[in-house]
C-alpha atoms as a PDB file:
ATOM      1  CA  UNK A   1       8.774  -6.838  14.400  1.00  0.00           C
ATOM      2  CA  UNK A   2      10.324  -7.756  11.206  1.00  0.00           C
ATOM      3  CA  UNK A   3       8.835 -11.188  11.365  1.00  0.00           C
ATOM      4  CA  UNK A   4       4.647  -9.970  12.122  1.00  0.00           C
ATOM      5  CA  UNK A   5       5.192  -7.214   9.377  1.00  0.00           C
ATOM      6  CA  UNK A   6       6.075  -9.908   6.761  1.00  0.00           C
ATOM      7  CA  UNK A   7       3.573 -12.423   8.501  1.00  0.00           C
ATOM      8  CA  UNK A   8       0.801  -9.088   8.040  1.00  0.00           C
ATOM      9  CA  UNK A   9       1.376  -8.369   4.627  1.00  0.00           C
ATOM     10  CA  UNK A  10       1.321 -11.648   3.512  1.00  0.00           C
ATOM     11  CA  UNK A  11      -1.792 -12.568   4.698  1.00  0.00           C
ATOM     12  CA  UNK A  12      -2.976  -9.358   3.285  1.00  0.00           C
ATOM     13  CA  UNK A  13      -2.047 -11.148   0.249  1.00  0.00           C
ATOM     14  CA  UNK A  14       1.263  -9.237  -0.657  1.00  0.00           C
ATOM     15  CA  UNK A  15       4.084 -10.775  -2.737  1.00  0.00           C
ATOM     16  CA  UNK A  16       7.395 -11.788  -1.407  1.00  0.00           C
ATOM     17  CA  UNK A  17      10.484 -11.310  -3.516  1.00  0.00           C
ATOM     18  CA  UNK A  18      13.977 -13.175  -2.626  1.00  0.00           C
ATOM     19  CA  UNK A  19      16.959 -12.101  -5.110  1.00  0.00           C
ATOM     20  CA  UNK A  20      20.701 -12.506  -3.939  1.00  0.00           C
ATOM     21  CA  UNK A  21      20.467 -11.108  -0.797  1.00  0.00           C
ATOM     22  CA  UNK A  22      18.258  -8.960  -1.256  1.00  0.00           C
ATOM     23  CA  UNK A  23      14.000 -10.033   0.765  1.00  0.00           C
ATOM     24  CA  UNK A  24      11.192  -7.722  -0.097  1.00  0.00           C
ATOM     25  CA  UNK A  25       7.883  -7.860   0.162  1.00  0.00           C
ATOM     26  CA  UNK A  26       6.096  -6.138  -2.677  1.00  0.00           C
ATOM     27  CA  UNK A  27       2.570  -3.972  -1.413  1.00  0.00           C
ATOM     28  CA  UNK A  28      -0.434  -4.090  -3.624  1.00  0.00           C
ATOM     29  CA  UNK A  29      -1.914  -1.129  -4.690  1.00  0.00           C
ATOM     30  CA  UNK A  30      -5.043  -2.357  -3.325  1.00  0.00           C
ATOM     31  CA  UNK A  31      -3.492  -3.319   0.232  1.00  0.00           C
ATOM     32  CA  UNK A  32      -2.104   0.221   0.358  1.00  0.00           C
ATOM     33  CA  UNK A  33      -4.812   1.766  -0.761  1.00  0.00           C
ATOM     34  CA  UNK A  34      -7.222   0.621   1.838  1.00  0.00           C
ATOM     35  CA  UNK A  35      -4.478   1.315   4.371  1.00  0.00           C
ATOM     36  CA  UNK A  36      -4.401   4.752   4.026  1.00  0.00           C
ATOM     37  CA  UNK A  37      -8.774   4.819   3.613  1.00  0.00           C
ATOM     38  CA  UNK A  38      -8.492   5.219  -0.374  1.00  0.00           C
ATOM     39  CA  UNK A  39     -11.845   4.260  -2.038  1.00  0.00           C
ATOM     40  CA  UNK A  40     -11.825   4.153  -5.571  1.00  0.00           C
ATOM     41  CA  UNK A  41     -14.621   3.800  -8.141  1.00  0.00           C
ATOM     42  CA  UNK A  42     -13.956   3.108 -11.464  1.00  0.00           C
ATOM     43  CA  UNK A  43     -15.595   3.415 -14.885  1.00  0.00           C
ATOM     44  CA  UNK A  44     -15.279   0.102 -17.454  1.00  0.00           C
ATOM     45  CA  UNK A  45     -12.943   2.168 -19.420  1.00  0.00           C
ATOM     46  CA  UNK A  46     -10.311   1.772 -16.142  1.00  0.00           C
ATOM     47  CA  UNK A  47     -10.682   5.626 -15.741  1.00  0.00           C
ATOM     48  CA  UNK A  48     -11.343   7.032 -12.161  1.00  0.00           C
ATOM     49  CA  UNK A  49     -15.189   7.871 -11.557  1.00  0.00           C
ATOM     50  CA  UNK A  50     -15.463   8.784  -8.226  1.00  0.00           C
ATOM     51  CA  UNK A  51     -13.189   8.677  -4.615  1.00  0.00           C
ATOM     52  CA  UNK A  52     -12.994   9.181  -1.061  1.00  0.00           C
ATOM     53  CA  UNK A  53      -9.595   9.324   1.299  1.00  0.00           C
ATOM     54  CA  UNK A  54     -10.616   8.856   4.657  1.00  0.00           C
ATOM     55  CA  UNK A  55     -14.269   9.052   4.021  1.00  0.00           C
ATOM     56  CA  UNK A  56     -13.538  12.543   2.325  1.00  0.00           C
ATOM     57  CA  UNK A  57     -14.660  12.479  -1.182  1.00  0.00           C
ATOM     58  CA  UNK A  58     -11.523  13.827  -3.446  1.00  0.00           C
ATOM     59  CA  UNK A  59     -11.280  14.331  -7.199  1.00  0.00           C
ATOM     60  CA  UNK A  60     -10.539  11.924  -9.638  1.00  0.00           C
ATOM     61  CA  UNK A  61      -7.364  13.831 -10.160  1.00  0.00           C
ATOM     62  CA  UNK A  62      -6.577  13.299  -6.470  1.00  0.00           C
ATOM     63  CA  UNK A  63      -6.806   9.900  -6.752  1.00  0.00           C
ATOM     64  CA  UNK A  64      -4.876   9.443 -10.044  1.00  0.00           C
ATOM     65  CA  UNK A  65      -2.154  11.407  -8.133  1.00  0.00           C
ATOM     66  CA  UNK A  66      -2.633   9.415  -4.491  1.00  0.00           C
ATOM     67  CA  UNK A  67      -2.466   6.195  -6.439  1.00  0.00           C
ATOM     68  CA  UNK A  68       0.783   7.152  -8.526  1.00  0.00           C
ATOM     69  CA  UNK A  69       2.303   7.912  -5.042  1.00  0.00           C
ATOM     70  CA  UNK A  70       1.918   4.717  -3.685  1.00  0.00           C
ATOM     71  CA  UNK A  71       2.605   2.070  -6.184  1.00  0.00           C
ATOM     72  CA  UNK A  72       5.666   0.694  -5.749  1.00  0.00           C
ATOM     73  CA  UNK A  73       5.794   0.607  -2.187  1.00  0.00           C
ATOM     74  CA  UNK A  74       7.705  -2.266  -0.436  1.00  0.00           C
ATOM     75  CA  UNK A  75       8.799  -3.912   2.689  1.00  0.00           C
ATOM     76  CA  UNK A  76      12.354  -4.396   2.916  1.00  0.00           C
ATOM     77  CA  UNK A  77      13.160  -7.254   5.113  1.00  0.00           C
ATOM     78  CA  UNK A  78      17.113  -6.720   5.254  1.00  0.00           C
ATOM     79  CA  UNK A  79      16.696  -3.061   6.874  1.00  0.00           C
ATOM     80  CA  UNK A  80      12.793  -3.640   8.415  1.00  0.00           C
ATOM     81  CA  UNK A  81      11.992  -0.299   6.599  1.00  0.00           C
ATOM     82  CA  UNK A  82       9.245   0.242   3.886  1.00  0.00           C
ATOM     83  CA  UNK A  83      10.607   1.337   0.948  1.00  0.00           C
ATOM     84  CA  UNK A  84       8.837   4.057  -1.789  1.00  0.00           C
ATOM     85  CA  UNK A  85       5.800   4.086   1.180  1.00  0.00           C
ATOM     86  CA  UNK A  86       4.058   7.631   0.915  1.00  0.00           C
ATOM     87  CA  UNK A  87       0.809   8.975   2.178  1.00  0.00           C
ATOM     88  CA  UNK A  88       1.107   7.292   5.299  1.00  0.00           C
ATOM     89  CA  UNK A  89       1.062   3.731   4.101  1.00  0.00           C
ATOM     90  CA  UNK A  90       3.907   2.287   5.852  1.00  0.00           C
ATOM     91  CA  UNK A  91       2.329   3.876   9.215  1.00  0.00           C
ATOM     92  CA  UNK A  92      -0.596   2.863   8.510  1.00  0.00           C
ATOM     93  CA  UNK A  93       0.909  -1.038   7.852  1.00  0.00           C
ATOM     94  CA  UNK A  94       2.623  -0.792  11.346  1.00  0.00           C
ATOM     95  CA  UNK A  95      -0.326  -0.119  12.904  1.00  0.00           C
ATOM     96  CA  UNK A  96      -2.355  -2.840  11.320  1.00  0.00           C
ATOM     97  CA  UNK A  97       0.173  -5.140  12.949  1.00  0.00           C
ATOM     98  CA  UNK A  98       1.184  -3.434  16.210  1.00  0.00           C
ATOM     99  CA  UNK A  99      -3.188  -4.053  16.700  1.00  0.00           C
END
């Protein structure tokens, strides 16, 4: 499955990482994000105005905190596990694929 996963989040427009022997592939906040249903508004400042998980509206401190959780998350293609994936994301990646 390794191999659609990768295929997946690169089309999703996720960046691939090769160092040593170490292959990732790095998740966007944006691709996780709408993974897991996370809407965000924002205002010009870059501040949260307004959100929704799963069609749910949530407060902007919700967000803030749902969108801490999830940055960073990654696709490790050495031990076909995601890597920092909370919230559901990396279930909700598998899914997208296994569709």
């Amino acid at each position: 499955m390794s191999i659609a996963i990768v295929s997946h989040l690169a089309s999703l427009g996720c960046t691939e990482w090769t160092g040593g022997s170490n292959r990732r592939v790095y998740v966007s906040d944006e691709v996780a994000a709408t993974a897991i249903g996370l809407v965000v508004r924002y205002y010009d400042s870059g501040n949260v105005s307004g959100a929704s998980l799963n069609g749910s509206k949530i407060s902007n401190s919700e967000a803030r905190e749902v969108l801490a959780a999830i940055r960073g998350c990654y696709y490790d293609c050495t031990t076909e596990k995601f890597v920092g994936s909370r919230h559901g994301v990396a279930a909700a990646l598998r899914a997208q694929v296994s569709a």
